[in-house]
N, C-alpha and C. Protein backbone atom coordinates (compact mmCIF):
# COMPACT_ATOMS: atom_id res chain seq x y z
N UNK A 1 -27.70 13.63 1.32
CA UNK A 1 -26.29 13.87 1.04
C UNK A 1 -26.19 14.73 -0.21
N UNK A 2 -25.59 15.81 0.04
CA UNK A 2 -25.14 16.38 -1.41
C UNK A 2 -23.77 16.30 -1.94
N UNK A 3 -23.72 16.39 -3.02
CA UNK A 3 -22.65 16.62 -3.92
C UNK A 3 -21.90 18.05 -3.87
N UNK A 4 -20.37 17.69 -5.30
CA UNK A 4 -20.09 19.13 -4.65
C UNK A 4 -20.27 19.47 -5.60
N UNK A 5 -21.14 19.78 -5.90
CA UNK A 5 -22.32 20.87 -7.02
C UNK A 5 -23.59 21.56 -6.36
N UNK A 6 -23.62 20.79 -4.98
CA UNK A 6 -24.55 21.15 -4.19
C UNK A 6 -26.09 20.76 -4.54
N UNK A 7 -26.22 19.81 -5.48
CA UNK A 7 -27.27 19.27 -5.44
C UNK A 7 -27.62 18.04 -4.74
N UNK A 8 -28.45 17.54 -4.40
CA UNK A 8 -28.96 16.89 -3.60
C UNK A 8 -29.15 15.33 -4.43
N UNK A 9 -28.49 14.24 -4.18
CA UNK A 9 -27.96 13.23 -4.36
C UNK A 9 -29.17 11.94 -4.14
N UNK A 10 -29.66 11.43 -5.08
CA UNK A 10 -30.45 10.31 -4.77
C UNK A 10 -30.16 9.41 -3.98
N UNK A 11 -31.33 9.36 -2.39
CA UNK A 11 -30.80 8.36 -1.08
C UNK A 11 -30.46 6.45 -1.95
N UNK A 12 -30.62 6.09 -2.79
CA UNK A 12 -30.22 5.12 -3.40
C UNK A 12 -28.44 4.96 -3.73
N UNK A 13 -28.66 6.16 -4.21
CA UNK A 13 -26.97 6.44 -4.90
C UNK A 13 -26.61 6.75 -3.51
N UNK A 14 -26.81 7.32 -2.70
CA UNK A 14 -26.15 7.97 -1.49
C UNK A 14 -25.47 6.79 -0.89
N UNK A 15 -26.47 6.03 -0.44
CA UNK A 15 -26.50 4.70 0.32
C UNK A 15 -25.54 4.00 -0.83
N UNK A 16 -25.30 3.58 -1.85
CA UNK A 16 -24.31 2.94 -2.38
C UNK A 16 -23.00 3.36 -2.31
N UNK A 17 -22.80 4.71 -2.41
CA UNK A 17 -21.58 5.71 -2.07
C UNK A 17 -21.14 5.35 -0.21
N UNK A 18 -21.84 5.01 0.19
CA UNK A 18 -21.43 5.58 1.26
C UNK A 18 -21.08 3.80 1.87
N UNK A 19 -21.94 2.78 1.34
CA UNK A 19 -21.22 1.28 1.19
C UNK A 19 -19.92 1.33 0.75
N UNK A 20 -19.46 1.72 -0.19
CA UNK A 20 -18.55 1.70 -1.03
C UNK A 20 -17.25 2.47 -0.14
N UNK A 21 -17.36 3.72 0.76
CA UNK A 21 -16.93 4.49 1.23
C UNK A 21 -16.01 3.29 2.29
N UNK A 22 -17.48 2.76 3.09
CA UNK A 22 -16.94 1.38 3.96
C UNK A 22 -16.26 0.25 4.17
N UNK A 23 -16.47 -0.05 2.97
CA UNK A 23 -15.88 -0.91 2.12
C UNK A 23 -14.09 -0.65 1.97
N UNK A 24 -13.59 0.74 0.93
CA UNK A 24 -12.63 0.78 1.13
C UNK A 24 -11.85 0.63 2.22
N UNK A 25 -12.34 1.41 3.02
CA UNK A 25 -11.58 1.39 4.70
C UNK A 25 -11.37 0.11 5.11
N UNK A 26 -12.18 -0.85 5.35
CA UNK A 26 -12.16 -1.76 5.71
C UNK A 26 -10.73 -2.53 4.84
N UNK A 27 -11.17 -2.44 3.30
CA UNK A 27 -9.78 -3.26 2.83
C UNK A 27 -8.63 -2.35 2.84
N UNK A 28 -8.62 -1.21 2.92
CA UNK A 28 -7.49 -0.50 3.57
C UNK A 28 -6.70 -1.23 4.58
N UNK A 29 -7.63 -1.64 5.62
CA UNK A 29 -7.20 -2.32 6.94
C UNK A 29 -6.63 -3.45 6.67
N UNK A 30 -7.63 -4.33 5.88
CA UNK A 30 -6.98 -5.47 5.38
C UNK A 30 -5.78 -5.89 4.89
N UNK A 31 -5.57 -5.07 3.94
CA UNK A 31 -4.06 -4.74 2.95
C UNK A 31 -3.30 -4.41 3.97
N UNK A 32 -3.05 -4.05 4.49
CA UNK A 32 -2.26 -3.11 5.50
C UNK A 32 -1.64 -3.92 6.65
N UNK A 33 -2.88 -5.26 6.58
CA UNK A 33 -2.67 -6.14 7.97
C UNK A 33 -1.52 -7.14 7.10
N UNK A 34 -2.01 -7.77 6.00
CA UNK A 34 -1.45 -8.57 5.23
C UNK A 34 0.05 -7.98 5.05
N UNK A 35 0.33 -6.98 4.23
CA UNK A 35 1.73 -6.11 4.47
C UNK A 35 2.42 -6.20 5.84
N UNK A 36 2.19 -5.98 6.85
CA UNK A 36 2.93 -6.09 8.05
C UNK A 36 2.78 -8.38 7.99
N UNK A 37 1.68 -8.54 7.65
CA UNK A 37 2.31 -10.08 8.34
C UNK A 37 3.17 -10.43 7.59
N UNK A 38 3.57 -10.32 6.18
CA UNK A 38 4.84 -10.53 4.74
C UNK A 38 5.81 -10.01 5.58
N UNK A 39 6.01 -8.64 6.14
CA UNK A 39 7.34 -8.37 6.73
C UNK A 39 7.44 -9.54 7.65
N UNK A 40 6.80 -9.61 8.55
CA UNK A 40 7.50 -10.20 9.85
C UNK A 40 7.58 -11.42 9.18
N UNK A 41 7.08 -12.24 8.45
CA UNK A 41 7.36 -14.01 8.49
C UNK A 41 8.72 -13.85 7.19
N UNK A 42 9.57 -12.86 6.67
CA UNK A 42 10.49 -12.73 6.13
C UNK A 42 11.84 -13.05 7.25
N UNK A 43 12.87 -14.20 7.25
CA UNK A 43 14.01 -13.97 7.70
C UNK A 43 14.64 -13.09 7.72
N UNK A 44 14.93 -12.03 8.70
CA UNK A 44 16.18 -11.20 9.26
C UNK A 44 17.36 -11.44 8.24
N UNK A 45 17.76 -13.05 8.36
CA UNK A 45 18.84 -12.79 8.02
C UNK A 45 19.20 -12.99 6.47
N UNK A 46 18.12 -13.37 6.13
CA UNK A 46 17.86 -13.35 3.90
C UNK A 46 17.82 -11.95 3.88
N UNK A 47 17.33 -11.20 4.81
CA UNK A 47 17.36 -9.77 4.10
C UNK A 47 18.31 -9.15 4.18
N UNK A 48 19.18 -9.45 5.06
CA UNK A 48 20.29 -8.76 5.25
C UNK A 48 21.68 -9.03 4.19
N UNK A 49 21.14 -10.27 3.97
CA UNK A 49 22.06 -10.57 2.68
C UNK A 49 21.70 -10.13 1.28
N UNK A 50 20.74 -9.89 1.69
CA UNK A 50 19.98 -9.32 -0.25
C UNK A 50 20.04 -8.01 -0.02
N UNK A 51 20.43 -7.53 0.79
CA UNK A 51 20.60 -5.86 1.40
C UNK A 51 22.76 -5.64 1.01
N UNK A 52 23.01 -6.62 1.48
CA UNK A 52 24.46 -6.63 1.09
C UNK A 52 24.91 -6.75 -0.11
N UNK A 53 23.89 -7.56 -0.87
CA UNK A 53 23.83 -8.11 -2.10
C UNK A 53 23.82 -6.67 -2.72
N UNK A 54 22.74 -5.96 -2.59
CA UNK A 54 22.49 -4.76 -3.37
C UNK A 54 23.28 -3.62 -3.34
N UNK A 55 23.71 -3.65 -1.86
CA UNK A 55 24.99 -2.81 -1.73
C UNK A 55 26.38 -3.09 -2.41
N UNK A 56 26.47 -4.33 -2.59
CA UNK A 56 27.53 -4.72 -3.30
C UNK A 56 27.32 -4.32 -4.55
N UNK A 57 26.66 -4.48 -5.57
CA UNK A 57 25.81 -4.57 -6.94
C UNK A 57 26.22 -2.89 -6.86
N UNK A 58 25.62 -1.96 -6.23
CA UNK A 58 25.21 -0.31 -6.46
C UNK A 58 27.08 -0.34 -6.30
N UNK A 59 27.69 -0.53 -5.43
CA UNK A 59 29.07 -0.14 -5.18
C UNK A 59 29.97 -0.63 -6.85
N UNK A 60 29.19 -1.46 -7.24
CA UNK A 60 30.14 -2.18 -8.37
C UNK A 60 29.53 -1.35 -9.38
N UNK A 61 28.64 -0.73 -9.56
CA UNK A 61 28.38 0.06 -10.72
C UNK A 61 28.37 1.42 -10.59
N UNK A 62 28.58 2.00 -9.09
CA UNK A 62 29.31 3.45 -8.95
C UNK A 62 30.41 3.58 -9.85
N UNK A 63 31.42 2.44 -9.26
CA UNK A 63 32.64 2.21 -9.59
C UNK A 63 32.97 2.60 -11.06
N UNK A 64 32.04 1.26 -11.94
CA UNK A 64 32.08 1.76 -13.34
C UNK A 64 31.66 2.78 -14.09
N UNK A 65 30.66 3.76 -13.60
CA UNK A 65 30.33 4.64 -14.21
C UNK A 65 31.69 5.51 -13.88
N UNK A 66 32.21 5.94 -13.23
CA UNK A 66 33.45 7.00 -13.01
C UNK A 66 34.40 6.17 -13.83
């Protein structure tokens, strides 16, 4: 494996780089799985009120800034 200097990379270091490479992806996947299961086990309808909530809140401080 080379570098981008184009020198030629010790198969020790290579092989750790390229664990490491695997590694991320994998918890990429992980994170990613965890994020979608938080959405879905969230109530519909708590969010929709903390969504109203905020809309209410932004509408009440449009208001006061003008």
């Amino acid at each position: 494996m080379k570098t981008k200097g184009g020198k030629v990379m010790n198969p020790t270091d290579a092989y750790r780089k390229e664990l490491r490479k695997k590694e991320l992806k994998r918890n990429k996947k992980e994170r990613k799985k965890v994020r979608e299961v938080g959405i879905l086990k969230k109530d519909p309808e708590t969010l929709r009120e903390q969504i109203d909530k905020l809309e209410m809140m932004s509408g009440a401080f449009e208001a006061s800034v003008f």
